[in-house]
Protein backbone atom coordinates (compact mmCIF):
# COMPACT_ATOMS: atom_id res chain seq x y z
CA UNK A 1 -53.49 10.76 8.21
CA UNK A 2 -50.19 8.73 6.97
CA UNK A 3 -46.84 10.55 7.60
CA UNK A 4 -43.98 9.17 5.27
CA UNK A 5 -40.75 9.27 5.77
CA UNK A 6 -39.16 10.26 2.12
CA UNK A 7 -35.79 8.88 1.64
CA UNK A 8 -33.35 9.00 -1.74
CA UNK A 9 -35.33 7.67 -4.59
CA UNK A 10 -38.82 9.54 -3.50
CA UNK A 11 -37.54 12.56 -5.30
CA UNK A 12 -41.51 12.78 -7.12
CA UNK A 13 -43.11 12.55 -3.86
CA UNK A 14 -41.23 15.50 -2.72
CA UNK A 15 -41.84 17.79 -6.31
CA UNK A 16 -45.56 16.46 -6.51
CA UNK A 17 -45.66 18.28 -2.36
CA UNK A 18 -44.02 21.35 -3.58
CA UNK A 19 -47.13 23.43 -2.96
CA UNK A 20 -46.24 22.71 0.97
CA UNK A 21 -42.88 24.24 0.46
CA UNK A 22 -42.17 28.27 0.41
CA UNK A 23 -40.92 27.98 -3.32
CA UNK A 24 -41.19 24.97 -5.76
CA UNK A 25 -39.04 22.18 -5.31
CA UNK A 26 -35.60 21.29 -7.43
CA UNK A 27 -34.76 17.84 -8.61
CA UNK A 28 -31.46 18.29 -7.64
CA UNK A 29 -31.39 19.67 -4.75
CA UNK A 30 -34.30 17.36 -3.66
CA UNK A 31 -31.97 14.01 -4.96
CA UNK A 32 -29.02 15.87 -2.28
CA UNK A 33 -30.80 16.54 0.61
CA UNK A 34 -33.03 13.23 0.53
CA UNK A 35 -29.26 11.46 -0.13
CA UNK A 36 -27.39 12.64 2.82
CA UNK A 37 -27.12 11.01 6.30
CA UNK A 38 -28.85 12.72 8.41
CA UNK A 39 -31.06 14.61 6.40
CA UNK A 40 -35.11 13.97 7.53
CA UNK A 41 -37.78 14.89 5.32
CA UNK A 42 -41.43 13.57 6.51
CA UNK A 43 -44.53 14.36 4.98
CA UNK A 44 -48.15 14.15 6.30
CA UNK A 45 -51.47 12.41 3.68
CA UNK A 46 -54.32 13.23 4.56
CA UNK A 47 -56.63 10.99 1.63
CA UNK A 48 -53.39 10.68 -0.42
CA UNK A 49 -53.01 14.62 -0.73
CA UNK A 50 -49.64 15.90 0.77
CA UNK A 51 -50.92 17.95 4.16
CA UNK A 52 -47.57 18.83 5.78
CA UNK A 53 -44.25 18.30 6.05
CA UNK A 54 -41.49 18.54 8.61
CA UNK A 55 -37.64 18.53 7.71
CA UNK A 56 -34.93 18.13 10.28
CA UNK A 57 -30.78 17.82 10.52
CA UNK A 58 -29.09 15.95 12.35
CA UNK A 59 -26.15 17.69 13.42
CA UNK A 60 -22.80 16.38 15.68
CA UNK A 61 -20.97 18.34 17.66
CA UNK A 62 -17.36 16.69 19.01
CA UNK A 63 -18.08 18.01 22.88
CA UNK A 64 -21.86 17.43 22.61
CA UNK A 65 -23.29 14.49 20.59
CA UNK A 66 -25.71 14.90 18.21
CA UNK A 67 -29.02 16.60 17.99
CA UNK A 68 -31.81 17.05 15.60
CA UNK A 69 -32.29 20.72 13.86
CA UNK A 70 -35.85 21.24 13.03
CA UNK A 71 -35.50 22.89 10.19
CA UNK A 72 -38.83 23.27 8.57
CA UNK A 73 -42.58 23.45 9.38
CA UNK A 74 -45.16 23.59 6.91
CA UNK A 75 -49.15 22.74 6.64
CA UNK A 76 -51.17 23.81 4.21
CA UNK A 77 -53.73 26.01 4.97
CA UNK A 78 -56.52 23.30 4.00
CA UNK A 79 -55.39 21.11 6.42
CA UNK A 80 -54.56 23.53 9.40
CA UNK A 81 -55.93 22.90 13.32
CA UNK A 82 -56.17 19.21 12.83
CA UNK A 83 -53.31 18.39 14.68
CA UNK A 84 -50.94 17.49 11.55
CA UNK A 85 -48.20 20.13 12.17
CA UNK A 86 -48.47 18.67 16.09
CA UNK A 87 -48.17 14.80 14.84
CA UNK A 88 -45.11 16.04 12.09
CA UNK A 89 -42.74 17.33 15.02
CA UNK A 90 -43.64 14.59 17.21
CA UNK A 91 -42.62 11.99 14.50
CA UNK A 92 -39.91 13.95 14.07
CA UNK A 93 -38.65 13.85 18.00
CA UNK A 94 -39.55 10.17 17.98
CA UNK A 95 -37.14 9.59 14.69
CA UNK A 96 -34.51 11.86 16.80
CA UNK A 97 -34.71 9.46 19.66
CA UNK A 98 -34.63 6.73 17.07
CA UNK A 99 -31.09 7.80 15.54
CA UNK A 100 -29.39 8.37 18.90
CA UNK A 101 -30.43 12.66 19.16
CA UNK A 102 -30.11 14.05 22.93
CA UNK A 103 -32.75 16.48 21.94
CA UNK A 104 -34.48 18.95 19.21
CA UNK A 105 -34.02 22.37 18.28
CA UNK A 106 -36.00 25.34 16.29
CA UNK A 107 -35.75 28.62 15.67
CA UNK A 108 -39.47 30.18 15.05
CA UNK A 109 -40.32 33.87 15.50
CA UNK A 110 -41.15 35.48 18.81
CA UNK A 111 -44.31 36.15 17.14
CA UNK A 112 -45.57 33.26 15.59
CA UNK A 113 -48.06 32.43 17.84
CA UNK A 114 -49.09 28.61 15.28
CA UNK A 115 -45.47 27.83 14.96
CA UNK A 116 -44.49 28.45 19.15
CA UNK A 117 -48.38 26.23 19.93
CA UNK A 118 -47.57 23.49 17.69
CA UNK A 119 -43.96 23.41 19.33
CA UNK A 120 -44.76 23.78 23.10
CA UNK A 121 -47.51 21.50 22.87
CA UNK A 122 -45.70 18.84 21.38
CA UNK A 123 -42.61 19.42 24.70
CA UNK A 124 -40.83 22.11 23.58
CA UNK A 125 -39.32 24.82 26.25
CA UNK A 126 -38.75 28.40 25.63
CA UNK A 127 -35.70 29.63 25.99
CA UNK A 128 -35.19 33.16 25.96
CA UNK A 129 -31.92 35.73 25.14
CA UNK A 130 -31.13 34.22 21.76
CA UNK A 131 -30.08 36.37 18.86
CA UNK A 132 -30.30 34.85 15.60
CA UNK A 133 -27.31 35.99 13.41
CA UNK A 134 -27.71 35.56 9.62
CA UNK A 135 -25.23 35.92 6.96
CA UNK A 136 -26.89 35.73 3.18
CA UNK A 137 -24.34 34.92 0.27
């Protein structure tokens, strides 16, 4: 397995993935997000076939530094249970360290047993009492 970070100008790499993605992806909103500081997007080969991917934010805070959203998990169901989604978030949390993070986030459901395994196992803690609020425009 290879994990790749993309960066601006691998726009094809990410639409030639977008079967690891919830929807297809869009050139244009591929060129912005690969194109903005801060923005992570790493995907995992397994035998030059896109496995996984991971996506993360960095975001800044003026009383807290910056930390590392982890926004998205994905791993096709091909590849699943051999450790990819594991070695994505840990590449991730490395890269956090790497640009100056204090930590990692994620918001997964209480019931997503894959998505809280692959987390805790790779150092995540559990923190209970959250409400996640969401506004849709």
């Amino acid at each position: 397995m290879e994990i790749r970070i993309l960066r601006a100008g691998d726009e094809m790499l990410v639409l030639a993935a977008s079967r690891l993605f919830d929807g297809p992806a869009r050139m244009g909103v591929t060129t912005q997000f690969l194109g903005q500081d801060g923005h992570h997007l790493l995907i995992a080969y397994v035998d030059g076939q896109p496995a996984g991917f991971v996506s993360g934010v960095e975001m800044t805070h003026p009383d807290k530094g910056t930390e590392m959203f982890l926004y998205e998990l994905g791993v096709d169901a091909a590849f699943r249970r051999q450790g990819i989604g594991r070695a994505l978030v840990d590449r991730l949390a490395a890269l956090a360290k790497e640009t100056g993070c204090y930590g990692m986030w994620v918001v997964t459901d209480h019931d997503n047993a894959a998505a809280r395994a692959t987390y805790e196992g790779a150092g995540a803690v559990t923190e209970t009492g959250q409400v996640v609020e969401v506004w849709t425009f």
